[in-house]
N, C-alpha and C. Protein backbone atom coordinates (compact mmCIF):
# COMPACT_ATOMS: atom_id res chain seq x y z
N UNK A 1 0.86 -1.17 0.00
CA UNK A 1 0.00 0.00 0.00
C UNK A 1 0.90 1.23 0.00
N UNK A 2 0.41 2.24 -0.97
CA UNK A 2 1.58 3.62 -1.16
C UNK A 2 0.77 4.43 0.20
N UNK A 3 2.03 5.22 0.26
CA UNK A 3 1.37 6.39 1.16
C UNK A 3 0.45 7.34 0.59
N UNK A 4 -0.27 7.30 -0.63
CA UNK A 4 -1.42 7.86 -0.83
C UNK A 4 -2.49 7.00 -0.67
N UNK A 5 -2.44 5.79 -0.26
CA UNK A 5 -3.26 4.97 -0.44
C UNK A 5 -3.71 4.90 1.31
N UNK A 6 -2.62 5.11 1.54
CA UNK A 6 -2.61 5.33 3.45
C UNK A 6 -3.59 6.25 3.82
N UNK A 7 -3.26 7.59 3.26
CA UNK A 7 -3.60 9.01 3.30
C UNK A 7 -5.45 8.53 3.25
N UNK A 8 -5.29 8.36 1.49
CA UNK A 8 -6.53 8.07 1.59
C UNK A 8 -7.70 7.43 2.40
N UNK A 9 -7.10 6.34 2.96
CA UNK A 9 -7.61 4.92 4.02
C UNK A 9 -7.67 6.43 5.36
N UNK A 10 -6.97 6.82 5.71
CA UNK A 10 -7.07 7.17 6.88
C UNK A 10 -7.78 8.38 6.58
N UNK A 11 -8.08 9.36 6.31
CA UNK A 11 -9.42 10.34 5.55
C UNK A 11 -10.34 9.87 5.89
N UNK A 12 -10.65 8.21 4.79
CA UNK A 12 -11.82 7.47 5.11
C UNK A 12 -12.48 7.25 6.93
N UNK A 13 -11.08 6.62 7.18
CA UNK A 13 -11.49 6.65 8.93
C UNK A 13 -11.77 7.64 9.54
N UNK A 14 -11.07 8.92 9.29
CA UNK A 14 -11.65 10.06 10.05
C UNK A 14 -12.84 10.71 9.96
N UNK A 15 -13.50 10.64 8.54
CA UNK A 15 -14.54 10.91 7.98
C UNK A 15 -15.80 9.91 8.90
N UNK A 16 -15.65 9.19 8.86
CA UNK A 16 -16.57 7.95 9.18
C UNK A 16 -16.90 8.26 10.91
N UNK A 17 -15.36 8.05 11.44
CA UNK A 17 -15.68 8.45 13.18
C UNK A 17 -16.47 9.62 13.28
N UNK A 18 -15.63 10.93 12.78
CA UNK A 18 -16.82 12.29 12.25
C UNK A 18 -18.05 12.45 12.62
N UNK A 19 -18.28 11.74 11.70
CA UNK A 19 -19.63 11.16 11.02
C UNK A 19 -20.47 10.81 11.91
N UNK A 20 -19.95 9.82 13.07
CA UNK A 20 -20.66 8.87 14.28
C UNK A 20 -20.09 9.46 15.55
N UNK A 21 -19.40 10.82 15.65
CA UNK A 21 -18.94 11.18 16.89
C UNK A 21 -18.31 10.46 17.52
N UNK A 22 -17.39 9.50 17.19
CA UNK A 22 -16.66 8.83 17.77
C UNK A 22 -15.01 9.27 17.73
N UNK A 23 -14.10 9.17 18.55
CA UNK A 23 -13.23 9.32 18.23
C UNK A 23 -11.91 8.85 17.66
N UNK A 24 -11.49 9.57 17.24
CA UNK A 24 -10.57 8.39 16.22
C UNK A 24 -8.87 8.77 16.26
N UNK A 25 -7.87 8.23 16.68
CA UNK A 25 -6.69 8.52 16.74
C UNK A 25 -5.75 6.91 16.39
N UNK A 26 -4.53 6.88 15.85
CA UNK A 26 -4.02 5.96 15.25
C UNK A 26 -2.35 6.04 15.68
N UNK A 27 -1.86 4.57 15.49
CA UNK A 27 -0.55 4.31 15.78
C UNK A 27 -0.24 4.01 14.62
N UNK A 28 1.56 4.31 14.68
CA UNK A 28 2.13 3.48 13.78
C UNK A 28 3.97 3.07 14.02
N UNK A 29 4.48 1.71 13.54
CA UNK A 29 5.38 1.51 13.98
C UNK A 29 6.39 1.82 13.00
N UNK A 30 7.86 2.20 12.90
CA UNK A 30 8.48 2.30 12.15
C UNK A 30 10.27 2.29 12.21
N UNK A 31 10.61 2.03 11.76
CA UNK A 31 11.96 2.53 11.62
C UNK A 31 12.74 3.45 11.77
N UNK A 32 11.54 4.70 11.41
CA UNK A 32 11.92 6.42 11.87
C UNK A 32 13.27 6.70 10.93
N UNK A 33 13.43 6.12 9.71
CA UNK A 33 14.08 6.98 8.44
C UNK A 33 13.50 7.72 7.96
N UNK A 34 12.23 7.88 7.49
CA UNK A 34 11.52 8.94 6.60
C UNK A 34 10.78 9.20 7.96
N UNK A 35 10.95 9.94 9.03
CA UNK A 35 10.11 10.23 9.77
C UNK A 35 10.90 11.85 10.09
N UNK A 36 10.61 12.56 8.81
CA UNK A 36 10.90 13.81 9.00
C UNK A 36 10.32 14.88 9.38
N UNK A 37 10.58 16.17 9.56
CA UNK A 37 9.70 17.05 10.10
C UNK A 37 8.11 17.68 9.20
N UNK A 38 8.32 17.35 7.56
CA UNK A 38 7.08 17.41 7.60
C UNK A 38 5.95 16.27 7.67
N UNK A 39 6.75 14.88 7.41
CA UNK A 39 6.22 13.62 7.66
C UNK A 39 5.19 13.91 8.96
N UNK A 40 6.12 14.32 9.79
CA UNK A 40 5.21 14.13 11.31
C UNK A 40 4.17 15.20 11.37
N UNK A 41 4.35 16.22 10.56
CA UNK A 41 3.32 17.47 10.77
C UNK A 41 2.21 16.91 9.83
N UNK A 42 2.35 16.19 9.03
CA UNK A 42 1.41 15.43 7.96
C UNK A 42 0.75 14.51 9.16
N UNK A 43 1.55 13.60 9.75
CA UNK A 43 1.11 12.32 10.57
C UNK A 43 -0.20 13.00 11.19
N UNK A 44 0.41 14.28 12.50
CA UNK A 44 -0.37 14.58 13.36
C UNK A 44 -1.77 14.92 12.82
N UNK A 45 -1.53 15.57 11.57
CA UNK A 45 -2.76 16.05 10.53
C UNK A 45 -3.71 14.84 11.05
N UNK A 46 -3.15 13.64 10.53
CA UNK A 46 -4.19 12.71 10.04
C UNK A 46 -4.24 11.92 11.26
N UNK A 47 -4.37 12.38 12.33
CA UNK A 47 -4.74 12.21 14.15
C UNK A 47 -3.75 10.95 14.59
N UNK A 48 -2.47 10.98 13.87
CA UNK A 48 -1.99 9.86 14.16
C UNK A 48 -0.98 10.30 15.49
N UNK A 49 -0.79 9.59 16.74
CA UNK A 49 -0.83 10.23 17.76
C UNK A 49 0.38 9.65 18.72
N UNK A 50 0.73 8.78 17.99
CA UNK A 50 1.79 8.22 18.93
C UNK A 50 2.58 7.20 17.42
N UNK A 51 3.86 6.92 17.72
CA UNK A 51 4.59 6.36 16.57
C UNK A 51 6.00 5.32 17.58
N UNK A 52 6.12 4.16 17.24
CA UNK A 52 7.22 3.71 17.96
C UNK A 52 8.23 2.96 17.13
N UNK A 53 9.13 3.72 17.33
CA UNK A 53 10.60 3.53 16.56
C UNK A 53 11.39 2.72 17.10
N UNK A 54 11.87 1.42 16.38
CA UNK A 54 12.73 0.80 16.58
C UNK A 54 14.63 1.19 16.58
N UNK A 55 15.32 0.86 17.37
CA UNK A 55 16.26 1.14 17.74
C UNK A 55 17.36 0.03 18.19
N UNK A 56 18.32 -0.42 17.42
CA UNK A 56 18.91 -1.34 17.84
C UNK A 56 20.66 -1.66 18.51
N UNK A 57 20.37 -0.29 19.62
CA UNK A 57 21.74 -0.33 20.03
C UNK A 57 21.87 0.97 19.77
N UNK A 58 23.20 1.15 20.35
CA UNK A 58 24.44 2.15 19.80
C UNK A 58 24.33 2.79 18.61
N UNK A 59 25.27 3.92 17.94
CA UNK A 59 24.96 3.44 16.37
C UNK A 59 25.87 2.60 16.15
N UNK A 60 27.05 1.82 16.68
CA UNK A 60 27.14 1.24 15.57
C UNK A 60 26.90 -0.20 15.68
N UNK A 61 26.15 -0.89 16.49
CA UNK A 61 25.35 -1.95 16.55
C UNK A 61 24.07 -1.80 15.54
N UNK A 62 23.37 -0.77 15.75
CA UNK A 62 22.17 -0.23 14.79
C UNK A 62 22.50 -0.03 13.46
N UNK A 63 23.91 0.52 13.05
CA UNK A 63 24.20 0.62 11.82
C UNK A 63 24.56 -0.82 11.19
N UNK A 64 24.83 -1.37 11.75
CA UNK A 64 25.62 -2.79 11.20
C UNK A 64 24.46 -3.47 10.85
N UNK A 65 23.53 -3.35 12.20
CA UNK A 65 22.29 -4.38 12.34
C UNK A 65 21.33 -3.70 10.76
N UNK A 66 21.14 -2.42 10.76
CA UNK A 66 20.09 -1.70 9.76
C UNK A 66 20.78 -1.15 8.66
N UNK A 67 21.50 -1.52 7.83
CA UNK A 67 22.19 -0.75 7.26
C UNK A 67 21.25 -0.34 5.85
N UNK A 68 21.83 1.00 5.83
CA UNK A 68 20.80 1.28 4.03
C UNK A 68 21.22 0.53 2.84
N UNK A 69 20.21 0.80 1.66
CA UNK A 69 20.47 -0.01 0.14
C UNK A 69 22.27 0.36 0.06
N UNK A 70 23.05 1.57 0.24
CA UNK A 70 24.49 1.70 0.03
C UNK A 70 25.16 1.56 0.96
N UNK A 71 24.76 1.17 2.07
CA UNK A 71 25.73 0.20 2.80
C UNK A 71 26.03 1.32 4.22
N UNK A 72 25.67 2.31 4.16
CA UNK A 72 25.73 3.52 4.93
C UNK A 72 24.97 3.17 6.25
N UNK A 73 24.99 3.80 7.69
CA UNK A 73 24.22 4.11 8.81
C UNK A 73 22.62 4.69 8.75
N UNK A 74 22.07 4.07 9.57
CA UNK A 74 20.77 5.02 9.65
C UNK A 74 20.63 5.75 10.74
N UNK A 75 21.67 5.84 11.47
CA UNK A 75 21.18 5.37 13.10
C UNK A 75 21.24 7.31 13.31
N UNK A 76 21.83 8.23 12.62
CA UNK A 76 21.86 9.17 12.96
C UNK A 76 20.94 10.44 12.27
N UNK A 77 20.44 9.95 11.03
CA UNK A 77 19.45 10.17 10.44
C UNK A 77 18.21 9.74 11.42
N UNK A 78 17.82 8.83 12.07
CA UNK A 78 16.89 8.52 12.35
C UNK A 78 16.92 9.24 13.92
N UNK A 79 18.08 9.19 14.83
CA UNK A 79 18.43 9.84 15.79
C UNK A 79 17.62 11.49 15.63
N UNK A 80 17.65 12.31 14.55
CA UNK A 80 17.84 13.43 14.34
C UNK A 80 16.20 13.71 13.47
N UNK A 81 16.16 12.90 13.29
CA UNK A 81 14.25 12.71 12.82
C UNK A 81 13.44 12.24 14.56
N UNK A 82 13.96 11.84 15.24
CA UNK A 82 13.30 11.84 16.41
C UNK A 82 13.34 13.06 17.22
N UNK A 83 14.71 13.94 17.16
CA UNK A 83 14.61 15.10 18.14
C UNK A 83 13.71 16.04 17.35
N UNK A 84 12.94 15.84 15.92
CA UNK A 84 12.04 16.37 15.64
C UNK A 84 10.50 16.27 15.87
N UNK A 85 10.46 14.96 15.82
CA UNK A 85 9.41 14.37 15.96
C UNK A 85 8.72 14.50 17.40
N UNK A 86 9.22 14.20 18.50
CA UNK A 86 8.78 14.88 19.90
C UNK A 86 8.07 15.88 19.58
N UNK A 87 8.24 17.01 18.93
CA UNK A 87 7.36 18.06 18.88
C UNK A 87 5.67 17.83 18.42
N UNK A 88 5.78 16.59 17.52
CA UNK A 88 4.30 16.54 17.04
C UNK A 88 3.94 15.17 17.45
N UNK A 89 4.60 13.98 17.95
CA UNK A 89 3.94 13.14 18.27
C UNK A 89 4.20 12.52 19.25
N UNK A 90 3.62 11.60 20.04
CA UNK A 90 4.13 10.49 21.11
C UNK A 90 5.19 9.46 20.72
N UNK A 91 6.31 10.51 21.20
CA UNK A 91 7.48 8.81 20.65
C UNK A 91 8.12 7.59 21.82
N UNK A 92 8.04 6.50 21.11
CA UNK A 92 8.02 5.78 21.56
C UNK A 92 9.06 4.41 21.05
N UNK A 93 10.10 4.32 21.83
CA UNK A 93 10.91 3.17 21.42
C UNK A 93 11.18 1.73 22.51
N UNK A 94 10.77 0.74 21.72
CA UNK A 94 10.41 -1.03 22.68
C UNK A 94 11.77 -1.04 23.42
C-alpha cells in the first residue's frame, strides 16, 4: 500500500468516526528513516498520535544491524528525525 493509499484509508477513517462522533486517533510503527519534520506534521494532521521507533543499540550496533540499500548508517538520520518528531507526536521506542 503507497502512502497515498494510506492518506486516503485514513481520511476514510476520520470521515466515518466524524460522522458517528466517535473518536478516532491511530498508531504506527516504524523505523523512523523517513520520519521527517514534515512527515510528522502530515502524521499529526491525520490524528496519528503516537509512533514507535525501533532502535537497535548504539549506532554502531544499529548501523551494522540496519544498514541502508548503500551500505551507509541510519542510526543518525533517524536519531535526528526523532529530536524532531517529539514536537508533534508520542514517541516511543520497545
Amino acid at each position: 500500500m503507497g502512502k497515498g493509499s494510506l492518506l486516503q484509508l485514513s481520511d476514510a477513517f476520520i470521515l466515518r468516526c466524524d460522522e458517528a462522533e466517535v473518536r478516532y486517533d491511530a498508531s504506527i510503527i516504524t523505523n523512523g528513516f523517513l520520519l521527517d519534520e514534515a512527515t510528522c506534521r502530515e502524521l499529526a494532521a491525520q490524528r496519528v498520535s503516537s509512533v514507535q521507533v525501533g532502535i537497535d543499540g548504539p549506532p554502531t550496533v544499529h548501523d551494522r544491524m540496519r544498514p541502508l540499500n548503500n551500505g551507509r548508517g541510519s542510526f543518525h538520520t533517524i536519531l535526528a528525525n526523532l529530536h524532531k518528531a517529539v514536537d508533534y507526536l508520542n514517541v516511543e521506542t520497545p
